[in-house]
Protein backbone atom coordinates (compact mmCIF):
# COMPACT_ATOMS: atom_id res chain seq x y z
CA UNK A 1 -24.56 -7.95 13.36
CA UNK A 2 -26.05 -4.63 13.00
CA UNK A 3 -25.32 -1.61 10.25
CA UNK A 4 -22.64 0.50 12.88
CA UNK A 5 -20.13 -3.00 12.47
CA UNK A 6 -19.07 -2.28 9.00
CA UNK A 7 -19.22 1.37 9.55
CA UNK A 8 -16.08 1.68 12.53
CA UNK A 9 -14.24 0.15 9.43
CA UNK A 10 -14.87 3.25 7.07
CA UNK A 11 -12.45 5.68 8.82
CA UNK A 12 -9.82 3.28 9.10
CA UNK A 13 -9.90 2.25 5.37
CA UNK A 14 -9.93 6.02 4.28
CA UNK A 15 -7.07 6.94 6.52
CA UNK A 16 -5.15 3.19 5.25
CA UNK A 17 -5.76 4.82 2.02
CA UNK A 18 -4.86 8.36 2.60
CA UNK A 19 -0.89 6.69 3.88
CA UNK A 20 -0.67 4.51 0.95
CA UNK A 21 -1.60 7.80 -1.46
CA UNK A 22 1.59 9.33 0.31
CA UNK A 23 3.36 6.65 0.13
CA UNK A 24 2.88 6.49 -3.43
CA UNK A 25 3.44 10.14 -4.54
CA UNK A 26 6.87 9.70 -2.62
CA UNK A 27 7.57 6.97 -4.42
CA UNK A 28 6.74 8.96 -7.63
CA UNK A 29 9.20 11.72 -6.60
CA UNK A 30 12.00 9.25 -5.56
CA UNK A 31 11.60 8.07 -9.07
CA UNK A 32 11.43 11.31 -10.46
CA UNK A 33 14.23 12.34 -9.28
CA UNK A 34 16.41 9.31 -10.37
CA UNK A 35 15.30 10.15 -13.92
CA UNK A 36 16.51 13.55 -13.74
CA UNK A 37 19.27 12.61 -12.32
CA UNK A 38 22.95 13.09 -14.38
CA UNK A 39 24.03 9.44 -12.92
CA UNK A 40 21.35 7.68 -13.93
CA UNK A 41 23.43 4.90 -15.04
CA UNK A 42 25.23 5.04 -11.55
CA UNK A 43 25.82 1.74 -10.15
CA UNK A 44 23.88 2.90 -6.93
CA UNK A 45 21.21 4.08 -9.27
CA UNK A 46 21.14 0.43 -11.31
CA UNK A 47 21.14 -1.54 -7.99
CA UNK A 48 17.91 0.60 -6.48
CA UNK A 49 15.78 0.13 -10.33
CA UNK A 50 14.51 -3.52 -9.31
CA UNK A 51 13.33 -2.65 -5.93
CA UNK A 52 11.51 0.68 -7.18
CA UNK A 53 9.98 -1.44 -9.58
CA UNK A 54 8.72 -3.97 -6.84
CA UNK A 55 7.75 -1.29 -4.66
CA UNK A 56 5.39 0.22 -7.97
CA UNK A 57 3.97 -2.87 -7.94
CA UNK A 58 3.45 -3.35 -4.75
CA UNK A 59 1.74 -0.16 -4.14
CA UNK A 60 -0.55 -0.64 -6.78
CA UNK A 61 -1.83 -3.58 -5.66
CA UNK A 62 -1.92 -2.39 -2.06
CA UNK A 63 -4.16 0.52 -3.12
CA UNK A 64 -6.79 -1.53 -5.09
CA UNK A 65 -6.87 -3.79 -2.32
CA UNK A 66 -7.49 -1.40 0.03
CA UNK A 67 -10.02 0.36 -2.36
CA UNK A 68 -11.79 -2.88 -2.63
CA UNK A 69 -12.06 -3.50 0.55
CA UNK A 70 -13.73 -0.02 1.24
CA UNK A 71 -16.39 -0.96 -1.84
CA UNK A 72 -16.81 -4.35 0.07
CA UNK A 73 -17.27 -3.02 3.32
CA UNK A 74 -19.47 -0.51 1.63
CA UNK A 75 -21.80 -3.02 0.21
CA UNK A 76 -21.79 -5.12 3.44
CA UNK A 77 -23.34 -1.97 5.20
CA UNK A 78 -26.21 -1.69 2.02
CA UNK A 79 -26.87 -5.44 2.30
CA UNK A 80 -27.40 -4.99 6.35
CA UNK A 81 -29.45 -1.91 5.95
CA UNK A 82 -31.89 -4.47 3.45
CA UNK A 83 -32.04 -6.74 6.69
CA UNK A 84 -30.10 -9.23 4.39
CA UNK A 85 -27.87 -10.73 7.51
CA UNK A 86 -25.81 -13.13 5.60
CA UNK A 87 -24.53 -11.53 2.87
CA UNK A 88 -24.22 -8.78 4.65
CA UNK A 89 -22.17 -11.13 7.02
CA UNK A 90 -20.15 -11.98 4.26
CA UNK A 91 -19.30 -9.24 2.67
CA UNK A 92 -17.96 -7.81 6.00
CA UNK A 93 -15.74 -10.96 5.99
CA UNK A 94 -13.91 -10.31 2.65
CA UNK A 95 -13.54 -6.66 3.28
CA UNK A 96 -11.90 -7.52 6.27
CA UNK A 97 -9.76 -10.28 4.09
CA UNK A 98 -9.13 -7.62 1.57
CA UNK A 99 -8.30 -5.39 4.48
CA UNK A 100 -5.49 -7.70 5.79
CA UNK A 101 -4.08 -8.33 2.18
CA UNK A 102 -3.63 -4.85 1.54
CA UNK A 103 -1.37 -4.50 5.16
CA UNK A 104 0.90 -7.38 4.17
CA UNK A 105 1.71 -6.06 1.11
CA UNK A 106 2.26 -2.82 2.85
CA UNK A 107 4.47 -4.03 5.03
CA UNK A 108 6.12 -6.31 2.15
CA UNK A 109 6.79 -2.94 0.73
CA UNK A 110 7.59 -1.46 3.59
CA UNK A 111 10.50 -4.17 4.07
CA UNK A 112 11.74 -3.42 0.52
CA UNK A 113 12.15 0.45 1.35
CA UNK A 114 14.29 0.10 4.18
CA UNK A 115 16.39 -2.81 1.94
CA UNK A 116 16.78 0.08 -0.38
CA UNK A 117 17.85 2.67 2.43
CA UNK A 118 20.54 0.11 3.05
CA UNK A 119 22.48 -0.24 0.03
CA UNK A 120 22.65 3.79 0.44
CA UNK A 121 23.92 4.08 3.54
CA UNK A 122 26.42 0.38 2.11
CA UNK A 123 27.23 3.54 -0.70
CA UNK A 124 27.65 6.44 1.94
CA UNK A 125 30.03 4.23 4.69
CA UNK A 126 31.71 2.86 1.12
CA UNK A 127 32.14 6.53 -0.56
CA UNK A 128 33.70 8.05 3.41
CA UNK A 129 36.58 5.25 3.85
């Protein structure tokens, strides 16, 4: 395994990163918004709290995962460029582990948002009859 191995997984991390960064501040507004919202204590509201709270969660740990991932595949490229194969090896192999963690809890996340689009549009067809 040479150096340019770790390095095609560089731009992929930073862009994984740059979605989850959206994903978060969206999140951050969504909540925002509920808290200066007038029905706060709206049964819609109360119903979407536990899954926001999840989805915090969830985000968080998808970002450091994702971040350590980058630092692993990071030191996987410094322990190549000493000619040291095997760790070098290895620390390809957890960034890529890392890696993969961070995506299923992404798309664990990704599974509670649309739950959470659901019980609106429940509310919406509920509110029109």
């Amino acid at each position: 395994m040479n150096l340019t191995t770790p390095a095609l997984l560089f731009p992929a991390i930073s862009l994984l990163l740059l979605a989850y960064t959206n994903r978060f501040l969206t999140l951050a507004q969504v909540v925002r918004q509920l808290g200066a919202s007038a029905d706060r204590g709206a049964e819609l509201v109360q119903r979407q709290l536990p899954g926001l709270k999840r989805r915090i969660a969830l985000t968080q740990y998808m970002q450091g995962f994702g971040v350590f991932s980058f630092l692993l595949c990071a030191l996987s490229m410094f322990a190549l460029f000493l000619d040291a194969q095997v760790p070098g090896k290895l620390l390809f192999g957890a960034s890529i582990l890392t890696l993969a963690l961070s995506l299923v809890l992404s798309l664990v996340e990704v599974l509670i948002s649309t739950e959470a689009l659901s019980v609106v549009v429940k509310d919406l067809e509920a509110a029109g009859k």
